[in-house]
C-alpha atoms as a PDB file:
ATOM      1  CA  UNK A   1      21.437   7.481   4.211  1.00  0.00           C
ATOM      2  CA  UNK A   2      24.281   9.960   3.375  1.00  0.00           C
ATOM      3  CA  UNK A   3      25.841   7.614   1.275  1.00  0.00           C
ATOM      4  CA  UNK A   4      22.661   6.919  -0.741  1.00  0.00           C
ATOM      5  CA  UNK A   5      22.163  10.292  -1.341  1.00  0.00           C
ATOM      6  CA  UNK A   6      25.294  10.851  -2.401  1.00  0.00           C
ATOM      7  CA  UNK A   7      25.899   7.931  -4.605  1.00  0.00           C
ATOM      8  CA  UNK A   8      22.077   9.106  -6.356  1.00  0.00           C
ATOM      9  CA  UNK A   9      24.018  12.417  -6.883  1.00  0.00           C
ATOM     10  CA  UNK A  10      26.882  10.935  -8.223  1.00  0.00           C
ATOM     11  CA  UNK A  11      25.025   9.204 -11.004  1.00  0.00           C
ATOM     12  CA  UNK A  12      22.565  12.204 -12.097  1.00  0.00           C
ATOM     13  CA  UNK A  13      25.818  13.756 -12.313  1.00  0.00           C
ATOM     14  CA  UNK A  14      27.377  11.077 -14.777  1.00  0.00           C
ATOM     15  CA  UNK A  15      24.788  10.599 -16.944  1.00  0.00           C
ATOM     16  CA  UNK A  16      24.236  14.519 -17.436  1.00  0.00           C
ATOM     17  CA  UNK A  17      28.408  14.254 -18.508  1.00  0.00           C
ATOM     18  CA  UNK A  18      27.729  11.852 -21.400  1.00  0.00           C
ATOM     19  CA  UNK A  19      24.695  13.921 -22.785  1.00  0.00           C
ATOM     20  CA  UNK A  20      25.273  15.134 -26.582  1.00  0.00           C
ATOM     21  CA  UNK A  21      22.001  17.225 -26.522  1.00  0.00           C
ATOM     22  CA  UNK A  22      19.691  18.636 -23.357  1.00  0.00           C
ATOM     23  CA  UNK A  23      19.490  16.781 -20.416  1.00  0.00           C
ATOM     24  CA  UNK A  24      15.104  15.771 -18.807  1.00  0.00           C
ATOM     25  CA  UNK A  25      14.286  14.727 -16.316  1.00  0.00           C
ATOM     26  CA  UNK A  26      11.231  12.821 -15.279  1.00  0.00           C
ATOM     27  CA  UNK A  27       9.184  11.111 -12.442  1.00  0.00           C
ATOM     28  CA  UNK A  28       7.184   8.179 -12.773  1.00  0.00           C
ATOM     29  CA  UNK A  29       5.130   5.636 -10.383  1.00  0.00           C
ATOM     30  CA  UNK A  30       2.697   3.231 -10.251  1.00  0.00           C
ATOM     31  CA  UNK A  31       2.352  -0.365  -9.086  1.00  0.00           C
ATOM     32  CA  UNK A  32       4.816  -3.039  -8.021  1.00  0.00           C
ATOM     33  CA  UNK A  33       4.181  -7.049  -7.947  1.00  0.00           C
ATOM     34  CA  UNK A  34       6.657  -8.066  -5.817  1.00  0.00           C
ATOM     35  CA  UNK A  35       7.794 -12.181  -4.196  1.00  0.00           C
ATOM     36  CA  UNK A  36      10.771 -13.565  -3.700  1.00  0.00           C
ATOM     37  CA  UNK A  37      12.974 -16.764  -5.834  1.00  0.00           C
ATOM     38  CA  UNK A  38      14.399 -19.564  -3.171  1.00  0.00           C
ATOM     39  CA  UNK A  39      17.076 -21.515  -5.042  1.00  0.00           C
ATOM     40  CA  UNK A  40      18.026 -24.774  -2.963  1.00  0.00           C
ATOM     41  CA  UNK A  41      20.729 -26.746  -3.185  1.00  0.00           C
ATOM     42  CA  UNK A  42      18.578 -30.088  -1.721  1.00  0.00           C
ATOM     43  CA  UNK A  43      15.048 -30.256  -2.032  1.00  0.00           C
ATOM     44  CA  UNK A  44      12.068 -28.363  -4.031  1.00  0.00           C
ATOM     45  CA  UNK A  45      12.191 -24.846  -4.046  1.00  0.00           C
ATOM     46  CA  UNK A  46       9.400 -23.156  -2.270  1.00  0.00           C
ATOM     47  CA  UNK A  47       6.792 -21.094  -4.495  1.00  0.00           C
ATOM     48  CA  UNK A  48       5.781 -17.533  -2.943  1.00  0.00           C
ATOM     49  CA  UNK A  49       2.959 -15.805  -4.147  1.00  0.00           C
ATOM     50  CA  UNK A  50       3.392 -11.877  -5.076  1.00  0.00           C
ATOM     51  CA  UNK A  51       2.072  -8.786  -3.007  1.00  0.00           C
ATOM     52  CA  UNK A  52       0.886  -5.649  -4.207  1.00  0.00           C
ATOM     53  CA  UNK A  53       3.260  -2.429  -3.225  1.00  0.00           C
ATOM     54  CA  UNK A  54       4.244   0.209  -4.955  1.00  0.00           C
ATOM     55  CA  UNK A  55       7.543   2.639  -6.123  1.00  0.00           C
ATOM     56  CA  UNK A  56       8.378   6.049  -7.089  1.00  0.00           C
ATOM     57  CA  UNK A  57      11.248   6.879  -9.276  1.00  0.00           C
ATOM     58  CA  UNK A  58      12.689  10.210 -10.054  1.00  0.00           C
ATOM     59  CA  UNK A  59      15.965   9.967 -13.035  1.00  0.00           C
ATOM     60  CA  UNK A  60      17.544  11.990 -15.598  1.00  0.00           C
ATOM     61  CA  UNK A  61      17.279  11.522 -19.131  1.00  0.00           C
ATOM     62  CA  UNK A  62      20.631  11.846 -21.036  1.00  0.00           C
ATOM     63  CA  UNK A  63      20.391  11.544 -24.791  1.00  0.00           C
ATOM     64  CA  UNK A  64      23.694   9.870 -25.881  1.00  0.00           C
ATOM     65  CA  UNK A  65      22.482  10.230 -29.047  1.00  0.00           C
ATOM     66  CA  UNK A  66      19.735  10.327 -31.535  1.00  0.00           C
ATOM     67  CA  UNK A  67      18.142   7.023 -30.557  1.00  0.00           C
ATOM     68  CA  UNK A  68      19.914   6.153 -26.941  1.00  0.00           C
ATOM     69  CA  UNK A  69      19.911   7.859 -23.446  1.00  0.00           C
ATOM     70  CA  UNK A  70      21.022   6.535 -19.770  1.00  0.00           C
ATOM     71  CA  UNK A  71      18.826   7.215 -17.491  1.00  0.00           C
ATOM     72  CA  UNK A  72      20.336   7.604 -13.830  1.00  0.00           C
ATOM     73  CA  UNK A  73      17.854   7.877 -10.805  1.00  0.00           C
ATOM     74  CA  UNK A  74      16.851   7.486  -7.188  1.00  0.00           C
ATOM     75  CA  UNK A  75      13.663   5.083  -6.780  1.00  0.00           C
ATOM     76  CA  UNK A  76      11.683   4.147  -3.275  1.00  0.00           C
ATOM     77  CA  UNK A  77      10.854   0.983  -3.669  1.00  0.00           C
ATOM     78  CA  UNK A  78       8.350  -1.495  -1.952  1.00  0.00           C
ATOM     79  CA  UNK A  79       9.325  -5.286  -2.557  1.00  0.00           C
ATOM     80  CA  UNK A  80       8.481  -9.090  -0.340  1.00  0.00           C
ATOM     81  CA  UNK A  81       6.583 -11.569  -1.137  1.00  0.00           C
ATOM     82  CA  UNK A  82       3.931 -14.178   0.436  1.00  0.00           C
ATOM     83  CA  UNK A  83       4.381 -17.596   1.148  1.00  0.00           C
ATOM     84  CA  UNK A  84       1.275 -20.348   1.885  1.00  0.00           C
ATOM     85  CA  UNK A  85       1.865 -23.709   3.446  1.00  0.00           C
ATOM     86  CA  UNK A  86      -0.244 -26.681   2.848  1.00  0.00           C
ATOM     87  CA  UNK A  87      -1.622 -25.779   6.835  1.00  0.00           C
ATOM     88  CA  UNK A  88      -2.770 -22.426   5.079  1.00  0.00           C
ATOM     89  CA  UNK A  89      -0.046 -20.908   7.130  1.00  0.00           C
ATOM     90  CA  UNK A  90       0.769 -17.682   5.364  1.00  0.00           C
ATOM     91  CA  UNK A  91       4.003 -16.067   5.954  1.00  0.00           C
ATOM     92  CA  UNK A  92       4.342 -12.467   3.919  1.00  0.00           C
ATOM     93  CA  UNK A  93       7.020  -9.605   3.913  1.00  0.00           C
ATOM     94  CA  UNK A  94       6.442  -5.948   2.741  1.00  0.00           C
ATOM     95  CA  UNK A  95       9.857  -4.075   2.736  1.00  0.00           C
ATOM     96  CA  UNK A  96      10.536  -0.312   1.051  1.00  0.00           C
ATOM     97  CA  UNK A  97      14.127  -0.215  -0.804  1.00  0.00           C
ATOM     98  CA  UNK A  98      16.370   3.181  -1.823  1.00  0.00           C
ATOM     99  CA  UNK A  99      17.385   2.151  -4.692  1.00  0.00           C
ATOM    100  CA  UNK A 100      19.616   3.874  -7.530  1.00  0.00           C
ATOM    101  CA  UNK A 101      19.398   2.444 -10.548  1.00  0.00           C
ATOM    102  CA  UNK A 102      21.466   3.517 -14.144  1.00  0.00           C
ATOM    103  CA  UNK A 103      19.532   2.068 -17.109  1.00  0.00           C
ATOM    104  CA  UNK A 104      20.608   2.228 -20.245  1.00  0.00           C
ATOM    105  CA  UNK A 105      17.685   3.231 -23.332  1.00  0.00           C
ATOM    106  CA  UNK A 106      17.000   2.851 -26.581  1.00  0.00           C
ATOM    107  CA  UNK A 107      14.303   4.788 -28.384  1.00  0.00           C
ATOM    108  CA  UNK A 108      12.555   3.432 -31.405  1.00  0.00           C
ATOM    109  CA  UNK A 109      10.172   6.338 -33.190  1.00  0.00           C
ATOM    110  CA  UNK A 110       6.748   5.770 -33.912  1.00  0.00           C
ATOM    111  CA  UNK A 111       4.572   6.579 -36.785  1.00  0.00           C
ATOM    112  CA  UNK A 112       1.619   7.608 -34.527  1.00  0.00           C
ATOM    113  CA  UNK A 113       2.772  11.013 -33.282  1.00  0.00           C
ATOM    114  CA  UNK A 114       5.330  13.607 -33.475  1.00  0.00           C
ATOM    115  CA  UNK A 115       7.939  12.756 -30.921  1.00  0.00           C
ATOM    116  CA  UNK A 116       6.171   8.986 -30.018  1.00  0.00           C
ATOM    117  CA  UNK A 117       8.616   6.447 -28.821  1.00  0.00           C
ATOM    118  CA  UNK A 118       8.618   3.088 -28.190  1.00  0.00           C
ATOM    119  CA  UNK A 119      11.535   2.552 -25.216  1.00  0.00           C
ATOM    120  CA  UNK A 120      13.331  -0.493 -24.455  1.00  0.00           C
ATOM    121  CA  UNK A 121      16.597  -0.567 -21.946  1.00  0.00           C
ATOM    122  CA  UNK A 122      18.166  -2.351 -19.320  1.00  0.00           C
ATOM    123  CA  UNK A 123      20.812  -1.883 -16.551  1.00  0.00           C
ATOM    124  CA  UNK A 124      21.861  -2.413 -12.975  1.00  0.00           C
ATOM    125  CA  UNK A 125      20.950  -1.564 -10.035  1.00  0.00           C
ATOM    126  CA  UNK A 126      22.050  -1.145  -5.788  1.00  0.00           C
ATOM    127  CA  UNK A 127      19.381  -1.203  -3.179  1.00  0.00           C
ATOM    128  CA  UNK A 128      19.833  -0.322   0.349  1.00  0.00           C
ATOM    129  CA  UNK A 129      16.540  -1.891   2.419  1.00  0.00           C
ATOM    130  CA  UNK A 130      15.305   0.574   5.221  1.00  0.00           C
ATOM    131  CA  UNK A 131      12.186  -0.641   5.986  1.00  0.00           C
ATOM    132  CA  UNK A 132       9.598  -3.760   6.594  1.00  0.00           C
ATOM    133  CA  UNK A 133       7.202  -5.875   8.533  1.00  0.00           C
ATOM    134  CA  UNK A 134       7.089  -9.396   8.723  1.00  0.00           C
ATOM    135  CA  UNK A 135       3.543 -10.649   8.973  1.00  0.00           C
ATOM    136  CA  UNK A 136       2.210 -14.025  10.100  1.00  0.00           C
ATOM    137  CA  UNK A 137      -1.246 -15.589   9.912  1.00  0.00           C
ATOM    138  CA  UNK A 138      -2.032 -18.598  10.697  1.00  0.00           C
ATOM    139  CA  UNK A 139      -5.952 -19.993  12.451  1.00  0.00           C
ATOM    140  CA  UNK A 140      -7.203 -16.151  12.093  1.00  0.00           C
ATOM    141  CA  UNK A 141      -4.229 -14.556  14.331  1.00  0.00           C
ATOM    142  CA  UNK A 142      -2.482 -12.342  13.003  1.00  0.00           C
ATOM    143  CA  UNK A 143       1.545 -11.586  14.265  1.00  0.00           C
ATOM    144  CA  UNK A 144       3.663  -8.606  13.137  1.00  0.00           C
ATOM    145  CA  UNK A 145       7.263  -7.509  13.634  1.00  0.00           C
ATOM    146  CA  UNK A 146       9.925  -4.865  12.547  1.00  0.00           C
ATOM    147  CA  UNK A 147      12.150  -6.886   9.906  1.00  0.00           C
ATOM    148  CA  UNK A 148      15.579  -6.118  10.820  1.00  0.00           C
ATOM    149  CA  UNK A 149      18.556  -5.420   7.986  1.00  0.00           C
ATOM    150  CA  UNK A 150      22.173  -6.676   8.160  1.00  0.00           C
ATOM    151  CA  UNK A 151      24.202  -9.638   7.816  1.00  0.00           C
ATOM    152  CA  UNK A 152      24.428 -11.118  11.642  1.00  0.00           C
ATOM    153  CA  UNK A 153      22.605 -14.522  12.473  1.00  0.00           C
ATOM    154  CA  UNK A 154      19.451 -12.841  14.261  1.00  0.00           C
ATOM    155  CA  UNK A 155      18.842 -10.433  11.214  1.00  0.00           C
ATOM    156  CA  UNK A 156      15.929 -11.218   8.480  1.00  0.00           C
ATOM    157  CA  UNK A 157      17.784  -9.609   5.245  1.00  0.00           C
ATOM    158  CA  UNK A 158      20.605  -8.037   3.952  1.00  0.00           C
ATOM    159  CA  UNK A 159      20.729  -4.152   3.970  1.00  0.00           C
ATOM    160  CA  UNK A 160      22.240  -3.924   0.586  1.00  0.00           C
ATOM    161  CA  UNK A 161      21.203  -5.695  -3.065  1.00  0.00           C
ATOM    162  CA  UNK A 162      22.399  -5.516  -5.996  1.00  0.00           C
ATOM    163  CA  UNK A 163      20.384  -6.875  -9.550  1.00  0.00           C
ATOM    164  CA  UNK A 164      19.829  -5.675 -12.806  1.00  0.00           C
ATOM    165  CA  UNK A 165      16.435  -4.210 -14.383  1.00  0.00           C
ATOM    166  CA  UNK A 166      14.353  -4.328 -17.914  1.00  0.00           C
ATOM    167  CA  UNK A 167      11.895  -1.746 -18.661  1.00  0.00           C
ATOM    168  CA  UNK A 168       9.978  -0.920 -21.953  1.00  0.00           C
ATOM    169  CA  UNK A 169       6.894   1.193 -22.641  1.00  0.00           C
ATOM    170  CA  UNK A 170       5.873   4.510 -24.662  1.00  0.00           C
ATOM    171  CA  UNK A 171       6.871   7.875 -24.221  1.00  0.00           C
ATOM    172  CA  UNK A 172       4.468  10.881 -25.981  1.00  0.00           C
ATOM    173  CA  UNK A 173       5.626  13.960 -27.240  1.00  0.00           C
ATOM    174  CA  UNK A 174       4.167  15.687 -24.354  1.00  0.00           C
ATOM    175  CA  UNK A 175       6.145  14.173 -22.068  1.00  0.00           C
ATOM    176  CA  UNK A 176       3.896  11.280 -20.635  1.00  0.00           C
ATOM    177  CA  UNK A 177       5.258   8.009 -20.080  1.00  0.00           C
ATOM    178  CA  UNK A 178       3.570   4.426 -19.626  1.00  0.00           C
ATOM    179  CA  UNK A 179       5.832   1.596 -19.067  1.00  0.00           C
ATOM    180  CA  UNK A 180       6.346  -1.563 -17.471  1.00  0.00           C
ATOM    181  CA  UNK A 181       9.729  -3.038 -15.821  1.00  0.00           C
ATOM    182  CA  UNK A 182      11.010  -6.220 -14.400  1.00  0.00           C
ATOM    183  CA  UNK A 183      13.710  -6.027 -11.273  1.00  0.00           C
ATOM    184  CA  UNK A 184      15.857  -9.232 -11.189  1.00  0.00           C
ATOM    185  CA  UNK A 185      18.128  -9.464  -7.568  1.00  0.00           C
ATOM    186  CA  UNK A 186      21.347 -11.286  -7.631  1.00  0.00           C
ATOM    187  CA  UNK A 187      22.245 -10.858  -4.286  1.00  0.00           C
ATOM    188  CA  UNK A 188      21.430 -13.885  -1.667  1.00  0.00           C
ATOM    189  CA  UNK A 189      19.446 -11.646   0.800  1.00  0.00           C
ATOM    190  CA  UNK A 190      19.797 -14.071   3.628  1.00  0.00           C
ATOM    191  CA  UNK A 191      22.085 -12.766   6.049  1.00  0.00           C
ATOM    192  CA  UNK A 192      25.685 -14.845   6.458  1.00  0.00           C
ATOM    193  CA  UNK A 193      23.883 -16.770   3.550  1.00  0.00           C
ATOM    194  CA  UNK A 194      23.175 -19.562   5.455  1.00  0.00           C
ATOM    195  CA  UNK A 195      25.439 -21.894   5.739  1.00  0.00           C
ATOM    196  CA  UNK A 196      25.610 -21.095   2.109  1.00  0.00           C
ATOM    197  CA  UNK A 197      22.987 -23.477   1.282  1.00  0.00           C
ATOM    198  CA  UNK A 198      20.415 -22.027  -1.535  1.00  0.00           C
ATOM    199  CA  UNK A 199      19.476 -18.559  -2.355  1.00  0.00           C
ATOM    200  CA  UNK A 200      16.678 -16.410  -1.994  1.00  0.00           C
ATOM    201  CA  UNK A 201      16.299 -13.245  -4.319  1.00  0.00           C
ATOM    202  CA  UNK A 202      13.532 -10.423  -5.163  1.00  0.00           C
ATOM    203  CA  UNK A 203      11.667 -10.395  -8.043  1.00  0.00           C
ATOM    204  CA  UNK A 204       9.756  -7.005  -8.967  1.00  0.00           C
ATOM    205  CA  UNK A 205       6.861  -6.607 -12.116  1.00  0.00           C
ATOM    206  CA  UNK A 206       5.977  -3.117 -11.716  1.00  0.00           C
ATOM    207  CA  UNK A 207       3.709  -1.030 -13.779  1.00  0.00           C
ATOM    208  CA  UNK A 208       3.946   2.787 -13.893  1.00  0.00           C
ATOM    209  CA  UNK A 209       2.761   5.701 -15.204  1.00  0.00           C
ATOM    210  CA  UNK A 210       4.705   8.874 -15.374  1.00  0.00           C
ATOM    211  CA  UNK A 211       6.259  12.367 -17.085  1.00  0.00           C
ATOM    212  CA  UNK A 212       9.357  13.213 -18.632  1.00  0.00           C
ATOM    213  CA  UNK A 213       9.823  17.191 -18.486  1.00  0.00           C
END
């Protein structure tokens, strides 16, 4: 957790270095659709459905210049995803991320208001998982365990995942934000990638409402 916090630090820091003009900052949240991408190497690739969960994301705004900012945070995110068999066996995951993200924005004016934006960007990201229950149903029962983070055999994910997100909405002149974003994981989250046969990934829509001060 030190580490995380640190790292967060670190990249406030660096994108209040690069800023030409005063530095905002701003929280936002909202909802997340979250499920996961199986790449195999033989076979069809399972389809999961998405579950609802949700994030929280506090970042800096750094103008680099008139039109562009990076935007630096810290984000608790909830991710998984739901899988049904043709036995109506459902399988579903919840899990709650740290994740630090460094976007990069551009702002486009808009004829509607002083100080109206339209906002596009993009840019990486590094999660750390430190939470989330597996959940089985299958004939009405319902089974649920701790999911367990790391990289040995009898683990269910990685701990750590890296991936890159796009985000657009509006930004007011008072501040108030509305914006959607899409989180795209490039890191195989099964543990000792198994056997190194496939890939499974998360993909995140999330929706989110929010204030830049």
């Amino acid at each position: 957790m030190k580490k995380v916090i640190i790292l967060a630090i670190a990249s406030l820091i660096g994108g209040a270095s690069y800023a030409q003009s005063t530095v905002k900052f701003g929280l936002k949240g909202g909802v997340s659709l979250p499920k996961y991408q199986f790449k195999q190497v033989d076979g069809k690739d399972p389809d999961t459905k998405t579950t609802t969960n949700f994030h929280v994301t506090g970042y800096a705004d750094a103008p680099l210049s008139s039109m562009f900012s990076i935007q630096p945070g810290i984000s608790l995110q909830g991710k998984g995803g739901k899988y049904i068999d043709n036995n109506n066996l459902q399988a579903e995951q919840n899990t709650l991320w740290i994740e630090v993200p460094v976007n990069f924005v551009a702002k486009l004016p808009l004829g509607t208001g002083k100080g109206t934006n339209l906002f596009l960007g993009a840019g990486p990201y590094a999660g750390f998982g430190i939470s989330g229950e597996n959940k089985l149903t299958t004939n009405n029962a319902e089974t649920k365990s701790d999911i367990s983070f790391g990289d040995d055999s009898g683990d269910n994910l990685k701990g750590t995942d890296f991936g890159v997100n796009f985000l657009g909405g509006f930004q007011m002149g008072s501040g108030f934000t509305l914006g959607a974003g899409y989180g795209m994981g490039l890191t195989d989250l099964r543990p000792g990638g198994s056997g190194g046969n496939g890939k499974q990934t998360n993909r995140v829509w999330s929706f989110s409402a929010g204030f830049l001060f």
